[in-house]
PDB file of N, CA and C in Angstrom:
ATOM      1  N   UNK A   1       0.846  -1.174   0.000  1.00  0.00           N
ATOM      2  CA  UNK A   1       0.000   0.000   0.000  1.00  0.00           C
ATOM      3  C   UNK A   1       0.889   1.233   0.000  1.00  0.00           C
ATOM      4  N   UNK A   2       0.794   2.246  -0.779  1.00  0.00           N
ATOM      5  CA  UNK A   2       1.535   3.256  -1.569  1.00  0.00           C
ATOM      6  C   UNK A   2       0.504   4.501  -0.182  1.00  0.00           C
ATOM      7  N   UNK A   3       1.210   5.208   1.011  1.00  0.00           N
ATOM      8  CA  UNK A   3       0.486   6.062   1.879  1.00  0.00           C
ATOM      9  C   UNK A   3       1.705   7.311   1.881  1.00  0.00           C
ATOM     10  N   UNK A   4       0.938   8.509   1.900  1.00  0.00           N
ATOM     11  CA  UNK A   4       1.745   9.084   1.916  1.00  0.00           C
ATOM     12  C   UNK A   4       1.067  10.481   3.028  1.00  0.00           C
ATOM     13  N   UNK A   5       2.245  11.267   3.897  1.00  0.00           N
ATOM     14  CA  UNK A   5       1.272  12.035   4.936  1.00  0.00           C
ATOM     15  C   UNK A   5       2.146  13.212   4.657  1.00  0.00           C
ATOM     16  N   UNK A   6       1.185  14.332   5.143  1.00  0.00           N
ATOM     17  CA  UNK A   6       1.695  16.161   4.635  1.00  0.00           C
ATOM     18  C   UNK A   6       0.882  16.674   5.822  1.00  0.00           C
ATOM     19  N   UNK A   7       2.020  17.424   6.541  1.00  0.00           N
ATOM     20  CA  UNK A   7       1.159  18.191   7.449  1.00  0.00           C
ATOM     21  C   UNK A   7       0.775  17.686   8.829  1.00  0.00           C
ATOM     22  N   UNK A   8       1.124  16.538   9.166  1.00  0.00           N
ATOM     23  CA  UNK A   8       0.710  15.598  10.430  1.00  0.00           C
ATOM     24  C   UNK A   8       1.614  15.217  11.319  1.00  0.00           C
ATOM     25  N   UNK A   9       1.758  16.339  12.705  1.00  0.00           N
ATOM     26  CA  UNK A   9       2.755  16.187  13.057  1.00  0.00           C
ATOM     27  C   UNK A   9       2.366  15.531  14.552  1.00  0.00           C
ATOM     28  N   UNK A  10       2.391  14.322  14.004  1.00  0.00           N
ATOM     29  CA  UNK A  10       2.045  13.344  15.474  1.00  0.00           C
ATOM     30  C   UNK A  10       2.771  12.391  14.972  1.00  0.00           C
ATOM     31  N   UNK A  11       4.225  11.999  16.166  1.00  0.00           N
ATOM     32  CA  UNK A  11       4.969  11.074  15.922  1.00  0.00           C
ATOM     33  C   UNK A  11       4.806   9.513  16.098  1.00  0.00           C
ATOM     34  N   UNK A  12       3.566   9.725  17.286  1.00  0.00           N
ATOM     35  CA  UNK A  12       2.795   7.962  16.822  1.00  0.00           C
ATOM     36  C   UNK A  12       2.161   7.604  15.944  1.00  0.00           C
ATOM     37  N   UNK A  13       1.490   8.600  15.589  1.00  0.00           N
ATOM     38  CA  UNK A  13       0.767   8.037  14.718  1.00  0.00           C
ATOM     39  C   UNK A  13       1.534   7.609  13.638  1.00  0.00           C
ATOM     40  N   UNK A  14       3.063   8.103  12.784  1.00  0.00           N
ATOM     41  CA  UNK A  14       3.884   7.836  12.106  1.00  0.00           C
ATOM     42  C   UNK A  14       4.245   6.314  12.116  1.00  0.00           C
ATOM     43  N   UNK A  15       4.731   6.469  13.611  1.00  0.00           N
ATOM     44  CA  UNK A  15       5.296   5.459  14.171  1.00  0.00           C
ATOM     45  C   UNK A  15       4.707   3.936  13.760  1.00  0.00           C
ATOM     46  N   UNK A  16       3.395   4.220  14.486  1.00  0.00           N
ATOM     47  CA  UNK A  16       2.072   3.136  13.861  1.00  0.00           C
ATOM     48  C   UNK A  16       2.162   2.989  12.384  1.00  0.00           C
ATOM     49  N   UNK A  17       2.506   4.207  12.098  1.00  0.00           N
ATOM     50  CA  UNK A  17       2.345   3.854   9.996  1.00  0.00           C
ATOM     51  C   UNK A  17       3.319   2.725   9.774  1.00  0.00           C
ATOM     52  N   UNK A  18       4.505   3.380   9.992  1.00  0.00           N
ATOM     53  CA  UNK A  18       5.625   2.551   9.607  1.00  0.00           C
ATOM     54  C   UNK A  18       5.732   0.974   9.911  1.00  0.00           C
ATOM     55  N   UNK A  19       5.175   0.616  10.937  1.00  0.00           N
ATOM     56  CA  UNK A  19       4.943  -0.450  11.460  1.00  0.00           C
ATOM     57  C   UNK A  19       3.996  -1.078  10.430  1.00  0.00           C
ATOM     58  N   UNK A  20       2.815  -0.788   9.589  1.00  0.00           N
ATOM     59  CA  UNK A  20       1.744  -1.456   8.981  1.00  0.00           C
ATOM     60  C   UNK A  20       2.240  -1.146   7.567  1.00  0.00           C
ATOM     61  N   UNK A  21       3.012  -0.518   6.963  1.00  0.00           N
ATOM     62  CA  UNK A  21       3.649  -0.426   5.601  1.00  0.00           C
ATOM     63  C   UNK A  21       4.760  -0.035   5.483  1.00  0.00           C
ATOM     64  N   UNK A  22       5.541  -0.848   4.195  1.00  0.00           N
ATOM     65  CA  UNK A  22       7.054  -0.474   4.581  1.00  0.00           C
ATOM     66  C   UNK A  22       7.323   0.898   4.322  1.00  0.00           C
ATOM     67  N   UNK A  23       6.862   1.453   3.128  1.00  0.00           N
ATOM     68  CA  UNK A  23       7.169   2.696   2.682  1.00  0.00           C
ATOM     69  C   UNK A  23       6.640   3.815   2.840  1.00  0.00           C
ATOM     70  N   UNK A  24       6.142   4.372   4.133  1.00  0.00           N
ATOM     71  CA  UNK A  24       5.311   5.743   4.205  1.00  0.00           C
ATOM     72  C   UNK A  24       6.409   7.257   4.053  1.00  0.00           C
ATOM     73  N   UNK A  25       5.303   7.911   2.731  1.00  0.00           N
ATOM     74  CA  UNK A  25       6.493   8.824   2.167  1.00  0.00           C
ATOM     75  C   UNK A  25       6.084  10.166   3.318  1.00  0.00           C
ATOM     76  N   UNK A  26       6.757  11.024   3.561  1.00  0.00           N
ATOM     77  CA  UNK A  26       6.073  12.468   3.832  1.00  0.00           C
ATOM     78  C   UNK A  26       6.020  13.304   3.158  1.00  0.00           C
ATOM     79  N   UNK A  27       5.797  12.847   2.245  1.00  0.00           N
ATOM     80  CA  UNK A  27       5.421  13.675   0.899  1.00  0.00           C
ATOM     81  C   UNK A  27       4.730  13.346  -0.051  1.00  0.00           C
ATOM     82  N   UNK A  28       3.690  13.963  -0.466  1.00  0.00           N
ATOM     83  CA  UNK A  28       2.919  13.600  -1.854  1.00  0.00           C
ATOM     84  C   UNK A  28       3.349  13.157  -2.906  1.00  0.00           C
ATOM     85  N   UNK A  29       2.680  11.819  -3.032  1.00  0.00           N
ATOM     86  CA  UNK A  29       3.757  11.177  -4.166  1.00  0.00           C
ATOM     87  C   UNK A  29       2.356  10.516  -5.039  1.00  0.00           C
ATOM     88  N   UNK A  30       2.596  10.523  -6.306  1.00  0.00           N
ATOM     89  CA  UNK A  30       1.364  10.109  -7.592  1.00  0.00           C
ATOM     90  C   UNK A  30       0.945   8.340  -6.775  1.00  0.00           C
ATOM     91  N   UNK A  31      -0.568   8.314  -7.527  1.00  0.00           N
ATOM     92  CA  UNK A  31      -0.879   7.333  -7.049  1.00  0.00           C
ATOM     93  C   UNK A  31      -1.256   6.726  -6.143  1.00  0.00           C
ATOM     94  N   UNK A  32      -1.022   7.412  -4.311  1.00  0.00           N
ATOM     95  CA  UNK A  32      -1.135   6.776  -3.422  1.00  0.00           C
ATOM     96  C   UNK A  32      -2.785   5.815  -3.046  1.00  0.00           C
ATOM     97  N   UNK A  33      -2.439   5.115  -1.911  1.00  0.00           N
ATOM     98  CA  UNK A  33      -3.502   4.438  -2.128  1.00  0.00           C
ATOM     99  C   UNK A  33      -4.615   5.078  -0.627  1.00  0.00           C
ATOM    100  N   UNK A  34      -3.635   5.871   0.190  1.00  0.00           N
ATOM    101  CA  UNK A  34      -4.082   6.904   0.453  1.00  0.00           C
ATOM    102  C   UNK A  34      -3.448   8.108   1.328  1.00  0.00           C
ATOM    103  N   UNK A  35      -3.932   9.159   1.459  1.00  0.00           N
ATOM    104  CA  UNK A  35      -2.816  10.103   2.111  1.00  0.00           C
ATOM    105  C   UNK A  35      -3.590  10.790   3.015  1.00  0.00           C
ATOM    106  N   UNK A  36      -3.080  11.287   3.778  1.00  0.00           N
ATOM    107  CA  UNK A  36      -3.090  11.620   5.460  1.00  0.00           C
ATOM    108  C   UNK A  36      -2.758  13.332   5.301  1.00  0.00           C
ATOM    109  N   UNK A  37      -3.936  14.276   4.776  1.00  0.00           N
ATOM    110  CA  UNK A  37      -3.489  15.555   5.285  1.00  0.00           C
ATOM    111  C   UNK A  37      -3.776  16.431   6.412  1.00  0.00           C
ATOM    112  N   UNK A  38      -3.022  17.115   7.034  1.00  0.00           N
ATOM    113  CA  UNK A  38      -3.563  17.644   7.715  1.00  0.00           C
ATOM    114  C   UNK A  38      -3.603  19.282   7.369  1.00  0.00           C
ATOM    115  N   UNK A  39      -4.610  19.871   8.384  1.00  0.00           N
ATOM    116  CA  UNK A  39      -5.058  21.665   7.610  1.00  0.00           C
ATOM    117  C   UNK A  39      -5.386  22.434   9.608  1.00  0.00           C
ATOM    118  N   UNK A  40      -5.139  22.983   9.242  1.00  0.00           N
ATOM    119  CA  UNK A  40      -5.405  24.090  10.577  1.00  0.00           C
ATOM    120  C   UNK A  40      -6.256  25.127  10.370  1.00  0.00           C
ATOM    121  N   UNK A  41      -6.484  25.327   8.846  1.00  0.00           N
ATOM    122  CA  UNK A  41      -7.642  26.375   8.812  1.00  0.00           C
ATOM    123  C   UNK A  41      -7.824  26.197   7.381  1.00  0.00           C
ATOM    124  N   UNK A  42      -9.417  26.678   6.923  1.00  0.00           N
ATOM    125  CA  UNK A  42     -10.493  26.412   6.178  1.00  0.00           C
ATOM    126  C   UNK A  42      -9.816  27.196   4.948  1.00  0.00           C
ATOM    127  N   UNK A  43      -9.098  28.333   4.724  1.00  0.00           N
ATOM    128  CA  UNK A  43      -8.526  28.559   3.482  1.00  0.00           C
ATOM    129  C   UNK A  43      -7.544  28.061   2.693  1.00  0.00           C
ATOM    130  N   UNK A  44      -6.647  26.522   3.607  1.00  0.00           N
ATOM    131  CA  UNK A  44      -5.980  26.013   2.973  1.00  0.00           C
ATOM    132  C   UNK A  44      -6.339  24.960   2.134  1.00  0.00           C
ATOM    133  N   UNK A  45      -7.685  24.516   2.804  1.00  0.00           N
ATOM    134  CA  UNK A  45      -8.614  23.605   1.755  1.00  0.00           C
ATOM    135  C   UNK A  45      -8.901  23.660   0.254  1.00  0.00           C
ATOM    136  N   UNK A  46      -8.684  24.470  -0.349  1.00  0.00           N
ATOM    137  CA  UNK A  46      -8.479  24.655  -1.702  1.00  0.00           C
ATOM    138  C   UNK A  46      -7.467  24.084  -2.413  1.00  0.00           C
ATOM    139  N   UNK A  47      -6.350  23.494  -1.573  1.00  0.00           N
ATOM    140  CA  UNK A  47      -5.843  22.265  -1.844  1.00  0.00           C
ATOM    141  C   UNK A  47      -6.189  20.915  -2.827  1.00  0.00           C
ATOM    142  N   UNK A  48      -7.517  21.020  -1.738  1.00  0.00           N
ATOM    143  CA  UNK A  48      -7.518  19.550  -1.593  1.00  0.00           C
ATOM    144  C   UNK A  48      -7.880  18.969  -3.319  1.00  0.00           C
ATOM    145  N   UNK A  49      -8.056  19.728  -4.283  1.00  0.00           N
ATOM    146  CA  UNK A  49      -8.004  19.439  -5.496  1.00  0.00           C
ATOM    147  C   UNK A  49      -7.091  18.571  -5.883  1.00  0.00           C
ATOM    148  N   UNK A  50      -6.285  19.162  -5.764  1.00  0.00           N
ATOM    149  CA  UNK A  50      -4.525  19.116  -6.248  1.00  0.00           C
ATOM    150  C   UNK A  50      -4.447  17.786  -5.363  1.00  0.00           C
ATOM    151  N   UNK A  51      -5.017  17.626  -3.999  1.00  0.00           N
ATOM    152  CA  UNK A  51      -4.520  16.219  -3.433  1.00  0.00           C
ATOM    153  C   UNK A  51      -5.534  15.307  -3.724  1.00  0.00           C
ATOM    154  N   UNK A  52      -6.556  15.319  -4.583  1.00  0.00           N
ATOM    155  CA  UNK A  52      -7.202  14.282  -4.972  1.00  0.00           C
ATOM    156  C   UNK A  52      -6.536  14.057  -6.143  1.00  0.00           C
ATOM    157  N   UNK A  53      -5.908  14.544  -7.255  1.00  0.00           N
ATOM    158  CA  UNK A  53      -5.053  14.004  -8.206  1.00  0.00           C
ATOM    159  C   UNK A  53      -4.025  12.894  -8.130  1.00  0.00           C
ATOM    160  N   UNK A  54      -3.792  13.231  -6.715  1.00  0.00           N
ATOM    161  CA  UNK A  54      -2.324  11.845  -6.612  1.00  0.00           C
ATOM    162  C   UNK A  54      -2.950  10.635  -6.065  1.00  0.00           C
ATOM    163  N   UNK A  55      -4.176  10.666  -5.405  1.00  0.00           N
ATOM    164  CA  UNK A  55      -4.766   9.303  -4.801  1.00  0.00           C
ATOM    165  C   UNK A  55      -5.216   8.479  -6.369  1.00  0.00           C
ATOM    166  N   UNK A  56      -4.948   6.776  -5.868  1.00  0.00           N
ATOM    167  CA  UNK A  56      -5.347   5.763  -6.745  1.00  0.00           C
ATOM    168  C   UNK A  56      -7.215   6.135  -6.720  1.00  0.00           C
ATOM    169  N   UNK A  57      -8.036   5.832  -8.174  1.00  0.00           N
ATOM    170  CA  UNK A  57      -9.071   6.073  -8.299  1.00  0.00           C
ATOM    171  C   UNK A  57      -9.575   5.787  -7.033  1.00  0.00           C
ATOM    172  N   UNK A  58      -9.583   4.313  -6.304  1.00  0.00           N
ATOM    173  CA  UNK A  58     -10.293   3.841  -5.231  1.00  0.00           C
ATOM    174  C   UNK A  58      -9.450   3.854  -4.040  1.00  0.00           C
ATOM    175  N   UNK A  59      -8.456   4.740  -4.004  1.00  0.00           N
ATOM    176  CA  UNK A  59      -7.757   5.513  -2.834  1.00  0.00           C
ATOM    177  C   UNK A  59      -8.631   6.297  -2.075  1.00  0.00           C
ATOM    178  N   UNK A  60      -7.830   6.687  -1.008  1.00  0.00           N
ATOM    179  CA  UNK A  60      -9.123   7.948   0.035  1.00  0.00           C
ATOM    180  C   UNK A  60      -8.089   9.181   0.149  1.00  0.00           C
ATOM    181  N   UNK A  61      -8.343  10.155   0.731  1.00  0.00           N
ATOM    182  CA  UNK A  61      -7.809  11.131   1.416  1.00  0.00           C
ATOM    183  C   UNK A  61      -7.924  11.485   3.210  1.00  0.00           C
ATOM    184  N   UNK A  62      -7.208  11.503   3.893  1.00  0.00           N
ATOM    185  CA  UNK A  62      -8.160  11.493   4.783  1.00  0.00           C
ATOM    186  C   UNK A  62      -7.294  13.020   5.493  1.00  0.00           C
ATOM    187  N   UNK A  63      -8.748  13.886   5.860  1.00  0.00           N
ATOM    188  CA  UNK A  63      -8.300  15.237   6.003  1.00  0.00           C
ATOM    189  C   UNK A  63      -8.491  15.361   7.625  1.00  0.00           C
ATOM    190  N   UNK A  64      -7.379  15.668   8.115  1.00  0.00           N
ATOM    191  CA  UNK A  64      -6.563  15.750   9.976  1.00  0.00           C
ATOM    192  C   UNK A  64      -7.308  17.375  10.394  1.00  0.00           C
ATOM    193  N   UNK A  65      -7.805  17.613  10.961  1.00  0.00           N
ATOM    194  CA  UNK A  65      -8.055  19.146  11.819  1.00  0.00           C
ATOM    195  C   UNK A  65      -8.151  19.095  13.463  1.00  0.00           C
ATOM    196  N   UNK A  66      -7.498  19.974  14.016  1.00  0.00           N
ATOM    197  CA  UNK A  66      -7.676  20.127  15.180  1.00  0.00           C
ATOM    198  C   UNK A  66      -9.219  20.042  15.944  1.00  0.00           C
ATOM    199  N   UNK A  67      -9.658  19.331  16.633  1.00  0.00           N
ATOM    200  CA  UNK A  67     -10.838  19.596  17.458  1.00  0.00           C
ATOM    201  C   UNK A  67     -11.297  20.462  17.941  1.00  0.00           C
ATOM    202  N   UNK A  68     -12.312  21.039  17.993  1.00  0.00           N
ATOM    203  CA  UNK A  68     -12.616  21.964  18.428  1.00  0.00           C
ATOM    204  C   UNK A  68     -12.332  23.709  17.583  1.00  0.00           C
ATOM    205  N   UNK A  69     -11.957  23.596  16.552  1.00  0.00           N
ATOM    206  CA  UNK A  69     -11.160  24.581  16.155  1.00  0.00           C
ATOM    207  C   UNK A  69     -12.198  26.048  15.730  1.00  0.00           C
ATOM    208  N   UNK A  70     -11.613  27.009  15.707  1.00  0.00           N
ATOM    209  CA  UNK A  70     -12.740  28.384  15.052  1.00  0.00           C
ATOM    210  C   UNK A  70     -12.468  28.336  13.512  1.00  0.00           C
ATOM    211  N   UNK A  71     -10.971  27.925  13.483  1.00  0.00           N
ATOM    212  CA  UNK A  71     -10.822  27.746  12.111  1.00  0.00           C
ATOM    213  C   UNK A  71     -11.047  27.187  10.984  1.00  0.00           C
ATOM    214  N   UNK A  72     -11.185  26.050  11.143  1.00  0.00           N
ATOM    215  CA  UNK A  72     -11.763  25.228  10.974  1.00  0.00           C
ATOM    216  C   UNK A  72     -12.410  24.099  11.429  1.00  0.00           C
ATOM    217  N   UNK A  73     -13.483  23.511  10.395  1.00  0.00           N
ATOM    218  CA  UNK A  73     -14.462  22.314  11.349  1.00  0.00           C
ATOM    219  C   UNK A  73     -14.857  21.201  10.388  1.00  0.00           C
ATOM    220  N   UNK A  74     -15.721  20.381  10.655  1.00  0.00           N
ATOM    221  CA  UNK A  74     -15.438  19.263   9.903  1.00  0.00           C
ATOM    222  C   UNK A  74     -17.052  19.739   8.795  1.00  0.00           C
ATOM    223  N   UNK A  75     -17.332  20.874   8.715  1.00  0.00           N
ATOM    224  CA  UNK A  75     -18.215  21.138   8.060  1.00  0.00           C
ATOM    225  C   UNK A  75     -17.301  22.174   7.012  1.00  0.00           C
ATOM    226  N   UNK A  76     -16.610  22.879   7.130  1.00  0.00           N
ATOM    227  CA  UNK A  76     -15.771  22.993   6.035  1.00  0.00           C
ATOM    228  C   UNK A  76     -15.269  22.413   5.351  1.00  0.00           C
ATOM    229  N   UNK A  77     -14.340  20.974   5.876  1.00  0.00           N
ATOM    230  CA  UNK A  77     -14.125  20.114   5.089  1.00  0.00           C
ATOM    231  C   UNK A  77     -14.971  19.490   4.481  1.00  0.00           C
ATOM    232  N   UNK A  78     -15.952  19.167   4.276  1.00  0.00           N
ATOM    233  CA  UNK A  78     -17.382  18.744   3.969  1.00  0.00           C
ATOM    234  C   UNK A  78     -17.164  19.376   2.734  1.00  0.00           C
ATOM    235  N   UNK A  79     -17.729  20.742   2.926  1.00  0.00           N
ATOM    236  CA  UNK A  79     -17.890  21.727   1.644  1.00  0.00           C
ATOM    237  C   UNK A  79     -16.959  21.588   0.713  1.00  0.00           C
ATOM    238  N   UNK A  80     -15.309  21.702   1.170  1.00  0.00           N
ATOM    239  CA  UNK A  80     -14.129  21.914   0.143  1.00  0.00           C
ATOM    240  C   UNK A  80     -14.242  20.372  -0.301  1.00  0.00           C
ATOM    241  N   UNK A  81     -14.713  19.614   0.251  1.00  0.00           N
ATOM    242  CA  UNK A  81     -14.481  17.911  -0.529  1.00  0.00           C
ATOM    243  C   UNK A  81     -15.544  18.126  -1.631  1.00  0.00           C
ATOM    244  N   UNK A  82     -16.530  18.710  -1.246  1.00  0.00           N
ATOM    245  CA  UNK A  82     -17.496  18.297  -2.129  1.00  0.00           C
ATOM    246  C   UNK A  82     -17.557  18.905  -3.882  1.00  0.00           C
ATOM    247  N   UNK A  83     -16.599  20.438  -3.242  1.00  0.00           N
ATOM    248  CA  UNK A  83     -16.463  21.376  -4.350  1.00  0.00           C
ATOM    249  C   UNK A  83     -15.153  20.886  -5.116  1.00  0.00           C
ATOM    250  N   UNK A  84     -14.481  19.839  -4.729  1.00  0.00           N
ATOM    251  CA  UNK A  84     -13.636  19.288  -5.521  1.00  0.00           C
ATOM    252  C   UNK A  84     -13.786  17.945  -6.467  1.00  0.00           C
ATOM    253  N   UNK A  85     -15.018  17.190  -5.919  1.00  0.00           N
ATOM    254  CA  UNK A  85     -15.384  16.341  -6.409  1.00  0.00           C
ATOM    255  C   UNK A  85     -15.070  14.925  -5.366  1.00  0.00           C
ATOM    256  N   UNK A  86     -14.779  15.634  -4.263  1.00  0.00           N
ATOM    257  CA  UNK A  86     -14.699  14.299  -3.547  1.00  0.00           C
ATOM    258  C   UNK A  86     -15.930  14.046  -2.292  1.00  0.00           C
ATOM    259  N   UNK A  87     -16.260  12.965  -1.635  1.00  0.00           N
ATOM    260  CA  UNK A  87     -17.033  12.337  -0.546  1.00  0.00           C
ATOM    261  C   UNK A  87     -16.579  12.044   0.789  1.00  0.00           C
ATOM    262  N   UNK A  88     -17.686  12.454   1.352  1.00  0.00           N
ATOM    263  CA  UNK A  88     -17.094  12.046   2.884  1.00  0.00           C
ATOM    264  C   UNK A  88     -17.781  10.475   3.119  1.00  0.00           C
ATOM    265  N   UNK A  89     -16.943   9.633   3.517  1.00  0.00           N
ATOM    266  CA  UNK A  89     -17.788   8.397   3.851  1.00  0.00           C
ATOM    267  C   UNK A  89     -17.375   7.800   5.449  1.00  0.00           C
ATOM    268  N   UNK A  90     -16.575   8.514   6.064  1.00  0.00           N
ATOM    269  CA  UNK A  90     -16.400   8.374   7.145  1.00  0.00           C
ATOM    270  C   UNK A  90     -15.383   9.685   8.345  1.00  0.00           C
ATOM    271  N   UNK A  91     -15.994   9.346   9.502  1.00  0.00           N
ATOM    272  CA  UNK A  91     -15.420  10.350  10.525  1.00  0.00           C
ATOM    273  C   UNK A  91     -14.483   9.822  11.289  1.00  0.00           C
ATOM    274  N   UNK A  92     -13.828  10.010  11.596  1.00  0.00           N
ATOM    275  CA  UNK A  92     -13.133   9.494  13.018  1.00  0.00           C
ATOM    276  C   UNK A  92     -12.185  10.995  14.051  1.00  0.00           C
ATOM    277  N   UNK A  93     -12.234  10.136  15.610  1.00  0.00           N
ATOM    278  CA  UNK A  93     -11.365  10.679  15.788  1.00  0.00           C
ATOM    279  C   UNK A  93      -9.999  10.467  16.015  1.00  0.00           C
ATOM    280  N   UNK A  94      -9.225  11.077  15.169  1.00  0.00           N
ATOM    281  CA  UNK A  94      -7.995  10.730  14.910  1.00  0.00           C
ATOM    282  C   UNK A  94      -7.330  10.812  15.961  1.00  0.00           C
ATOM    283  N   UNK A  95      -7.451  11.439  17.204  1.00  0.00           N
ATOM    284  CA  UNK A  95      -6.358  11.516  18.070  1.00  0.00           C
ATOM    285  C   UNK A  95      -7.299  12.269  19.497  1.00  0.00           C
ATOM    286  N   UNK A  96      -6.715  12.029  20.815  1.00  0.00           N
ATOM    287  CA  UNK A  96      -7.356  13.204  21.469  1.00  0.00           C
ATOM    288  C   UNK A  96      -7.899  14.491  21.162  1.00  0.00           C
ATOM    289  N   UNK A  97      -6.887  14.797  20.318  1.00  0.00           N
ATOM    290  CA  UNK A  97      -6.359  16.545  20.117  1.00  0.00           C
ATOM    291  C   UNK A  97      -7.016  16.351  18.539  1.00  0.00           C
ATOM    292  N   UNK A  98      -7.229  15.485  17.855  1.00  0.00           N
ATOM    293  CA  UNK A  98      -7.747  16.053  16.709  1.00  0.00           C
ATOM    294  C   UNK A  98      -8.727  15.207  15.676  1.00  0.00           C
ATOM    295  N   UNK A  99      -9.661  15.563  15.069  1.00  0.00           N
ATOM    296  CA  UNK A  99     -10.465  14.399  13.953  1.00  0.00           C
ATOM    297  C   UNK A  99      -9.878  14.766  12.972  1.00  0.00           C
ATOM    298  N   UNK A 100     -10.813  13.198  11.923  1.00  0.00           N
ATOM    299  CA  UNK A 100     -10.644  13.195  10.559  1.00  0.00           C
ATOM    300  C   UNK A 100     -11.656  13.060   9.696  1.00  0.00           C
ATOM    301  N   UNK A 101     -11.526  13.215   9.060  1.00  0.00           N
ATOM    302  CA  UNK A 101     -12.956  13.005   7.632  1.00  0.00           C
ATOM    303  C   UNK A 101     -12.037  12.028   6.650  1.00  0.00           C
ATOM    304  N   UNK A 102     -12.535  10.534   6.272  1.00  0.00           N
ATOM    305  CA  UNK A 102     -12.259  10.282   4.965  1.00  0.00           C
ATOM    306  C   UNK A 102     -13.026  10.735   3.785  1.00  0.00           C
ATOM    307  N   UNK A 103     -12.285  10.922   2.416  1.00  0.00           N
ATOM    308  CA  UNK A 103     -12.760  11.348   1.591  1.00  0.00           C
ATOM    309  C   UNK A 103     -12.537  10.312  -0.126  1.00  0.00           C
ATOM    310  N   UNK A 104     -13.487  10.574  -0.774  1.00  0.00           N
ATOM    311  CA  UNK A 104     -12.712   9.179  -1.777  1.00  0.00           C
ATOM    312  C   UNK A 104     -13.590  10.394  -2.757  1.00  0.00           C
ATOM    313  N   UNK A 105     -13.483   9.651  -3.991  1.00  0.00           N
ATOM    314  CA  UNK A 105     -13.900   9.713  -5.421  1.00  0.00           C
ATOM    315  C   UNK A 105     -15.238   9.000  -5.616  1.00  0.00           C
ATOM    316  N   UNK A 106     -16.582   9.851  -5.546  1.00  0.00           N
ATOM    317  CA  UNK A 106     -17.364   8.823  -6.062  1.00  0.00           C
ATOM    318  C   UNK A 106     -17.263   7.904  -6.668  1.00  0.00           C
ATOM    319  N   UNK A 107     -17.833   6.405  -6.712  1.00  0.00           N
ATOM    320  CA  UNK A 107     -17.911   5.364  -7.397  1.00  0.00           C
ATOM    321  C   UNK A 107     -18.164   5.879  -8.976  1.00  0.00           C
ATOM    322  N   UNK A 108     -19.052   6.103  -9.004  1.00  0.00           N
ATOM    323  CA  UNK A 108     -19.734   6.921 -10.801  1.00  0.00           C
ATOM    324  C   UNK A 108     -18.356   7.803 -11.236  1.00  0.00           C
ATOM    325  N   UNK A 109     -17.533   8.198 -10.292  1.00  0.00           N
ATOM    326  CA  UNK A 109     -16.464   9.133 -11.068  1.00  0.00           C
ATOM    327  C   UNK A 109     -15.275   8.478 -11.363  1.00  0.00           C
ATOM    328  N   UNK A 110     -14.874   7.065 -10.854  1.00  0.00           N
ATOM    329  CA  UNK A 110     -13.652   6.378 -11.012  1.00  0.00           C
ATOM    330  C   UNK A 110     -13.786   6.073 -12.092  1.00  0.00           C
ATOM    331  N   UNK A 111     -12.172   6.428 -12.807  1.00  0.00           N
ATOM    332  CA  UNK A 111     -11.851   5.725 -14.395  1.00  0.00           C
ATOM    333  C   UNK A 111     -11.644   3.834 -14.199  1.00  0.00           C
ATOM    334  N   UNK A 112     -11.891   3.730 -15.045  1.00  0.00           N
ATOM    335  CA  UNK A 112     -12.206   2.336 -14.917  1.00  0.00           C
ATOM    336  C   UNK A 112     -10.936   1.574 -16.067  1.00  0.00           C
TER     337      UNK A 112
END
């Protein structure tokens, strides 16, 4: 599995990566099968275009924000997924200190 993380600065959770795949890049790399960003506020989300290009069709994204934040919330990410063409199909919380939203490619939109 091709994972790659930007922006996520929690050293267990790394830690844990490395342990479940050999190669986790910290850097955006074509193809992945999925990548781990994280955002601290709602104007950097305009991104997330550009990071749905490198995920495999049936790859995810999964977008990191602080809990609780003014800056952002998991209803922004919502919006910027949706205005890019991507889905939320799941929540979690990623950490004490912070959630996540996965995000994929509609089914109807994967090249086949």
């Amino acid at each position: 599995m091709r994972v790659s993380v930007l922006g996520v600065d929690d050293s267990a959770f790394l830690e844990e990566l490395r342990e479940r795949t050999p190669d986790p890049s910290l850097r955006r790399r074509a193809r992945c099968d999925l990548l781990f960003v994280g955002f601290d506020e709602r104007s950097r989300l305009a991104r997330l275009g550009a990071h749905k290009d490198f995920i495999a069709p049936d790859g995810a994204v999964w977008v990191i924000w602080p809990k609780g934040s003014n800056a952002i919330n998991e209803n922004d990410v919502r919006d910027a997924a949706l205005a890019v063409g991507l889905v939320d199909v799941k929540v979690v919380a990623f950490s004490p200190t912070h959630s996540a939203l996965k995000l994929v490619i509609p089914l109807a939109r994967r090249l086949r």
